[in-house]
C-alpha atoms as a PDB file:
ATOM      1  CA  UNK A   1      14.737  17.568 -33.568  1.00  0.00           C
ATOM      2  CA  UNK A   2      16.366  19.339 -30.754  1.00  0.00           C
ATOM      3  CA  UNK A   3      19.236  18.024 -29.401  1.00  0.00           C
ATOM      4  CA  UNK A   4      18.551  16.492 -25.742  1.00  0.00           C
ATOM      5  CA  UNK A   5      21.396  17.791 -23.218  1.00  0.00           C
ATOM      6  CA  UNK A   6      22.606  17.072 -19.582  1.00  0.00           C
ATOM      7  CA  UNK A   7      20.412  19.905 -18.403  1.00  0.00           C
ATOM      8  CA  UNK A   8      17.004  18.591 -20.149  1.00  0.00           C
ATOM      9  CA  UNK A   9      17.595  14.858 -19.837  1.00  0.00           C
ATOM     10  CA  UNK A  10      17.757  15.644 -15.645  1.00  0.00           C
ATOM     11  CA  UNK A  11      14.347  17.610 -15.674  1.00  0.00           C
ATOM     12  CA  UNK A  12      12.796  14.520 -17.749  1.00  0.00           C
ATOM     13  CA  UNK A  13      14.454  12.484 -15.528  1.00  0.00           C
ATOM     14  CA  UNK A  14      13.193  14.645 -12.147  1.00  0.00           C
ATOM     15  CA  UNK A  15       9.588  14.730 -14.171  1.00  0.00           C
ATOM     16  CA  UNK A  16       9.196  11.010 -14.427  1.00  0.00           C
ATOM     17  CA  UNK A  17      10.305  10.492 -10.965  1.00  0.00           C
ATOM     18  CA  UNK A  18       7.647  12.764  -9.416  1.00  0.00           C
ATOM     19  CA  UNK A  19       4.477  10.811 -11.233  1.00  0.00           C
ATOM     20  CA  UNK A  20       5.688   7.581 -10.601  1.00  0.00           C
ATOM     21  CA  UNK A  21       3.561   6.009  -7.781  1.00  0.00           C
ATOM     22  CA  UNK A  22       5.170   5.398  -4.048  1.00  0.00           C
ATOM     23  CA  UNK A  23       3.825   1.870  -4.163  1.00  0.00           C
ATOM     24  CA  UNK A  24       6.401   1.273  -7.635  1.00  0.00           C
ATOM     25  CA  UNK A  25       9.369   2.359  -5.072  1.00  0.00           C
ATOM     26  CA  UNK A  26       7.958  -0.289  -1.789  1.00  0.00           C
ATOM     27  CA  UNK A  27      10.821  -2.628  -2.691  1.00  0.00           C
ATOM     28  CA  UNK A  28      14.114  -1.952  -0.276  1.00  0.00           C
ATOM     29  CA  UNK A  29      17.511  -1.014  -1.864  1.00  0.00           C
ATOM     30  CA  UNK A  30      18.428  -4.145  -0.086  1.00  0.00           C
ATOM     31  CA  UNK A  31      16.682  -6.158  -1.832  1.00  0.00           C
ATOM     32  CA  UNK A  32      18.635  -5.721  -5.257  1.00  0.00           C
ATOM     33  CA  UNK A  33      20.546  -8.912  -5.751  1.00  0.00           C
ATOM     34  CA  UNK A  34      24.295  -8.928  -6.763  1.00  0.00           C
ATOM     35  CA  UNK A  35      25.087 -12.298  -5.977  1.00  0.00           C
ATOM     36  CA  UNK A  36      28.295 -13.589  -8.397  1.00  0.00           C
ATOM     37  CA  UNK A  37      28.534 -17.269  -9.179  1.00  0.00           C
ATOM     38  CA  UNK A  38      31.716 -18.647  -8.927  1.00  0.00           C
ATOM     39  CA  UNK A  39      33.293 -22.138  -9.995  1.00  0.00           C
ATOM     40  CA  UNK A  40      35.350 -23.947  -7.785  1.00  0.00           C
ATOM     41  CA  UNK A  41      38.680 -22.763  -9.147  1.00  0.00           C
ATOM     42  CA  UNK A  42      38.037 -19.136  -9.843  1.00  0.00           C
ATOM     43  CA  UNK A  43      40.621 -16.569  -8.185  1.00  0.00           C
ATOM     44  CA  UNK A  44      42.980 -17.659  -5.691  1.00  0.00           C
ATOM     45  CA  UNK A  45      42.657 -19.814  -2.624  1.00  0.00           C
ATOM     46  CA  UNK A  46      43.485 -17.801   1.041  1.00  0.00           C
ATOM     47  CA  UNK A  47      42.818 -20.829   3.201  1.00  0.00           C
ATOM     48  CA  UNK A  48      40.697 -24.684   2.979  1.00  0.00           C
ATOM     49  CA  UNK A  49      37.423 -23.837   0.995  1.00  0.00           C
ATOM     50  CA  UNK A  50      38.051 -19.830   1.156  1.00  0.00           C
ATOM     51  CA  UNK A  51      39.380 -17.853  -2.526  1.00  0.00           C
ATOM     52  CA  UNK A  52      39.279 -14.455  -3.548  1.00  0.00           C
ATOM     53  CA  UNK A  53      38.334 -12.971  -6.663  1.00  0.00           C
ATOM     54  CA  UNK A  54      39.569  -9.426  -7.934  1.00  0.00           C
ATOM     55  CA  UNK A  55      36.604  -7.683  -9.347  1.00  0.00           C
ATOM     56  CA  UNK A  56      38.156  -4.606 -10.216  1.00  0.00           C
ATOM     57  CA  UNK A  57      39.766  -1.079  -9.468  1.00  0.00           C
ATOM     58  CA  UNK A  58      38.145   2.186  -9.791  1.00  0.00           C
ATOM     59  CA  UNK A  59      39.458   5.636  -9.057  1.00  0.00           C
ATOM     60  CA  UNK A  60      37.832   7.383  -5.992  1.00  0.00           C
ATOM     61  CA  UNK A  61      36.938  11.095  -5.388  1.00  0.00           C
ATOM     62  CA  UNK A  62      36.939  10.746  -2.162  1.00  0.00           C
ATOM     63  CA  UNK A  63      39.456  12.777   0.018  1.00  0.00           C
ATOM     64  CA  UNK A  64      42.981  10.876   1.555  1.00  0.00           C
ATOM     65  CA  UNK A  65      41.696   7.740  -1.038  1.00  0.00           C
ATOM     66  CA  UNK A  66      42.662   7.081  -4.249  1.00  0.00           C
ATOM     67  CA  UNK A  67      41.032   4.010  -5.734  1.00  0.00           C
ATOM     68  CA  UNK A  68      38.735   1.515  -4.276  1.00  0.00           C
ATOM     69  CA  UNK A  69      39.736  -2.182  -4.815  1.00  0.00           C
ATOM     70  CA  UNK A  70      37.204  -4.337  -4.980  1.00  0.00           C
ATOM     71  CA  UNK A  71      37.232  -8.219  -3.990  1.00  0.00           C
ATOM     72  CA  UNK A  72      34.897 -11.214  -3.856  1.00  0.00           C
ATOM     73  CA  UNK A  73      35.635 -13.535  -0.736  1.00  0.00           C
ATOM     74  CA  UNK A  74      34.199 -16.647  -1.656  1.00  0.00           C
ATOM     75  CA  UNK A  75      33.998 -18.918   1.583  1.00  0.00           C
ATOM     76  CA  UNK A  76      32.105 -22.871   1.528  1.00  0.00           C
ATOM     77  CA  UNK A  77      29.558 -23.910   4.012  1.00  0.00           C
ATOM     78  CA  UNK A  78      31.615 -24.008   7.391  1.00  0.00           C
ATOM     79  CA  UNK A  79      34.964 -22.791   5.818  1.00  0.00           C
ATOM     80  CA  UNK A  80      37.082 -19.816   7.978  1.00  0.00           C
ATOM     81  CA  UNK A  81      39.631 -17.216   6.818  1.00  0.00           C
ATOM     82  CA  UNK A  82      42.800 -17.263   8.571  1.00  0.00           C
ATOM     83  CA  UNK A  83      42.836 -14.085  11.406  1.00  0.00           C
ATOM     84  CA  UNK A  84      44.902 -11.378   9.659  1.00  0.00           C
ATOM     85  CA  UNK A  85      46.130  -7.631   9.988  1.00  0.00           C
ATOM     86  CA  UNK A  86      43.747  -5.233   7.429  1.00  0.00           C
ATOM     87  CA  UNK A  87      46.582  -3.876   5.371  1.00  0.00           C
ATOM     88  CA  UNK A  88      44.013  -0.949   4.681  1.00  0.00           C
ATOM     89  CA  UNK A  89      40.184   0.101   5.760  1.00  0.00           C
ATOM     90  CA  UNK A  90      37.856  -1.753   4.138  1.00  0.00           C
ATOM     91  CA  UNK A  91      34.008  -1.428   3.299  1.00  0.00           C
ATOM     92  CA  UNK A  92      32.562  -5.500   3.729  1.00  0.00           C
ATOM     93  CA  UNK A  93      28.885  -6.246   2.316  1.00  0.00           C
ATOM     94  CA  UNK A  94      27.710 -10.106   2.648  1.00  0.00           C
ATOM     95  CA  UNK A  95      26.070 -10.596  -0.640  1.00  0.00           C
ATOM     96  CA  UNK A  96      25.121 -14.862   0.073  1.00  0.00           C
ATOM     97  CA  UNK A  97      25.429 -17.036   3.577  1.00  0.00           C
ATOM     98  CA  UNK A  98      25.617 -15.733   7.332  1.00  0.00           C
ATOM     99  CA  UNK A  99      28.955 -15.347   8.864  1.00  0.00           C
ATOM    100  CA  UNK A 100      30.544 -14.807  12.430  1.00  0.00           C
ATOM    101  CA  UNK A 101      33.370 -11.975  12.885  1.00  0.00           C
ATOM    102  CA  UNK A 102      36.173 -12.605  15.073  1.00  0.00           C
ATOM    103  CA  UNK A 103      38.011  -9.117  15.707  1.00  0.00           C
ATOM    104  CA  UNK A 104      41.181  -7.837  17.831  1.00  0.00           C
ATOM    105  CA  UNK A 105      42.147  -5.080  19.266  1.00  0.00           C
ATOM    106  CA  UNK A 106      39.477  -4.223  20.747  1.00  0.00           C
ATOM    107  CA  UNK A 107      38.079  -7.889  21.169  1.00  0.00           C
ATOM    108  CA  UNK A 108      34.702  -8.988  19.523  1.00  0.00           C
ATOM    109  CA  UNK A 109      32.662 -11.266  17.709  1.00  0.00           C
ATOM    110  CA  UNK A 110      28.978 -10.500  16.122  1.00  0.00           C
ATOM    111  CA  UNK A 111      27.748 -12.191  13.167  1.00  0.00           C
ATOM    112  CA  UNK A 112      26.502 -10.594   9.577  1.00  0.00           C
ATOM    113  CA  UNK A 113      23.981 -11.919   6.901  1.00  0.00           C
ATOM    114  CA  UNK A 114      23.527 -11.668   3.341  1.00  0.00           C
ATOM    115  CA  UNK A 115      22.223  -7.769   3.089  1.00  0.00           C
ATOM    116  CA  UNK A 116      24.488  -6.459   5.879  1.00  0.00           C
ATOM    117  CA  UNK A 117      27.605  -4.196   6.269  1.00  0.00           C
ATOM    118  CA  UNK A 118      30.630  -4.300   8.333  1.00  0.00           C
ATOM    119  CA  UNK A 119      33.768  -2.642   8.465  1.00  0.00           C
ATOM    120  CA  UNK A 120      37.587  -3.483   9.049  1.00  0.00           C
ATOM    121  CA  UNK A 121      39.917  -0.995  10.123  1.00  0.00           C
ATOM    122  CA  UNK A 122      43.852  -0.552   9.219  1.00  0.00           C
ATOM    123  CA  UNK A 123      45.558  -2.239  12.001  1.00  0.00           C
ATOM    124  CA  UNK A 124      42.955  -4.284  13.286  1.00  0.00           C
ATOM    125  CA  UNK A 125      43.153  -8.142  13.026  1.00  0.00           C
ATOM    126  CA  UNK A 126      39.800  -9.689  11.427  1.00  0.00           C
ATOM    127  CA  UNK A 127      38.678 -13.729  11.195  1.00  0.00           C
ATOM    128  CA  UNK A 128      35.516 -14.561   9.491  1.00  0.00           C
ATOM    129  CA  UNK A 129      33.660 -18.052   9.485  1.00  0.00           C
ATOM    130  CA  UNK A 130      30.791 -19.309   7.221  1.00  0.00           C
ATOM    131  CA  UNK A 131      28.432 -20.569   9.609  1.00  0.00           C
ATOM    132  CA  UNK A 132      25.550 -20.896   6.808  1.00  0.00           C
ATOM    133  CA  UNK A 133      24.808 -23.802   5.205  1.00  0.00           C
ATOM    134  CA  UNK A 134      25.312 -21.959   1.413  1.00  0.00           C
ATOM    135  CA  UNK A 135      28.309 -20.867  -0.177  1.00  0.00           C
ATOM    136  CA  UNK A 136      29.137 -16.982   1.530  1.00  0.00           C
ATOM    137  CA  UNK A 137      30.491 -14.125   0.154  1.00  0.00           C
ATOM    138  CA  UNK A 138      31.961 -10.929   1.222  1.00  0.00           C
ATOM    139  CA  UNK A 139      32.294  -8.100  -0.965  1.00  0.00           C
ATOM    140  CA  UNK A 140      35.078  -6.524   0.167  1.00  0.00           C
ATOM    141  CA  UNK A 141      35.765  -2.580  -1.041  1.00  0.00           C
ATOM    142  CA  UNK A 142      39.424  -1.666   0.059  1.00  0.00           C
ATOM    143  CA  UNK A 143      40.205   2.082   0.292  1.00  0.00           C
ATOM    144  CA  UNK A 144      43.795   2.525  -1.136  1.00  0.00           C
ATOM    145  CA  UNK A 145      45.044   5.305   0.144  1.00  0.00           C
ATOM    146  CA  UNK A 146      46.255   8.061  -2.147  1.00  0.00           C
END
């Protein structure tokens, strides 16, 4: 049997892609869920019903960063952050609940769902409050700089 390499497996790959039907690919990236469950103690409380959860390191080939940290902000139905200075940029995706952002410098406030992006920029002072009645959670990517 001949031995299947990089090269091959990608043209299968490519190959299978092509005949698949359009109507197999109507479902949104969005829609993939990656929603953690968390007990009540898990990772380490930041403020009254609001903890964080490491979920891991990796390193990053992008250019001026060198790993991306990655955290789960857990916040209860209502609960708030404190306002704080990003120590870094950061990448946030709500994966559960509805939240409003507070931000400084320049002031605003718009609110995110589960499904959307935002970002926070070294520097800048962020808030965030729950205002959904279901546990929310950010997934927070922080670019460490190299």
């Amino acid at each position: 049997m001949e031995e299947i390499n990089r090269r091959s497996a990608l043209t299968i790959g490519l190959a299978t892609a092509a005949a698949t039907p359009l109507f197999a690919l109507a479902t949104p990236a969005g829609a993939a869920e990656i929603v953690p469950t968390y007990g009540p103690n898990d990772g380490k409380e930041l403020a009254p019903g609001v903890r964080i959860v490491e979920v891991g390191t990796w390193d990053s080939d992008m250019t001026g960063v060198k790993s991306i940290l990655v955290l789960d902000v857990v916040f209860q139905p209502g609960a708030a952050d404190k306002e704080s200075v990003m120590d870094n940029d950061m990448v946030c995706f709500i994966t559960a609940g509805e939240f409003t952002i507070k931000k400084t410098n320049p002031d605003k406030k718009f609110n995110v769902k589960k499904g959307e992006y935002y970002t926070c920029g070294k520097g800048k002072t962020d808030q965030a409050t729950n205002i959904s009645k279901e546990v929310g959670i950010h997934r927070i990517s922080v670019l460490i700089p190299a």
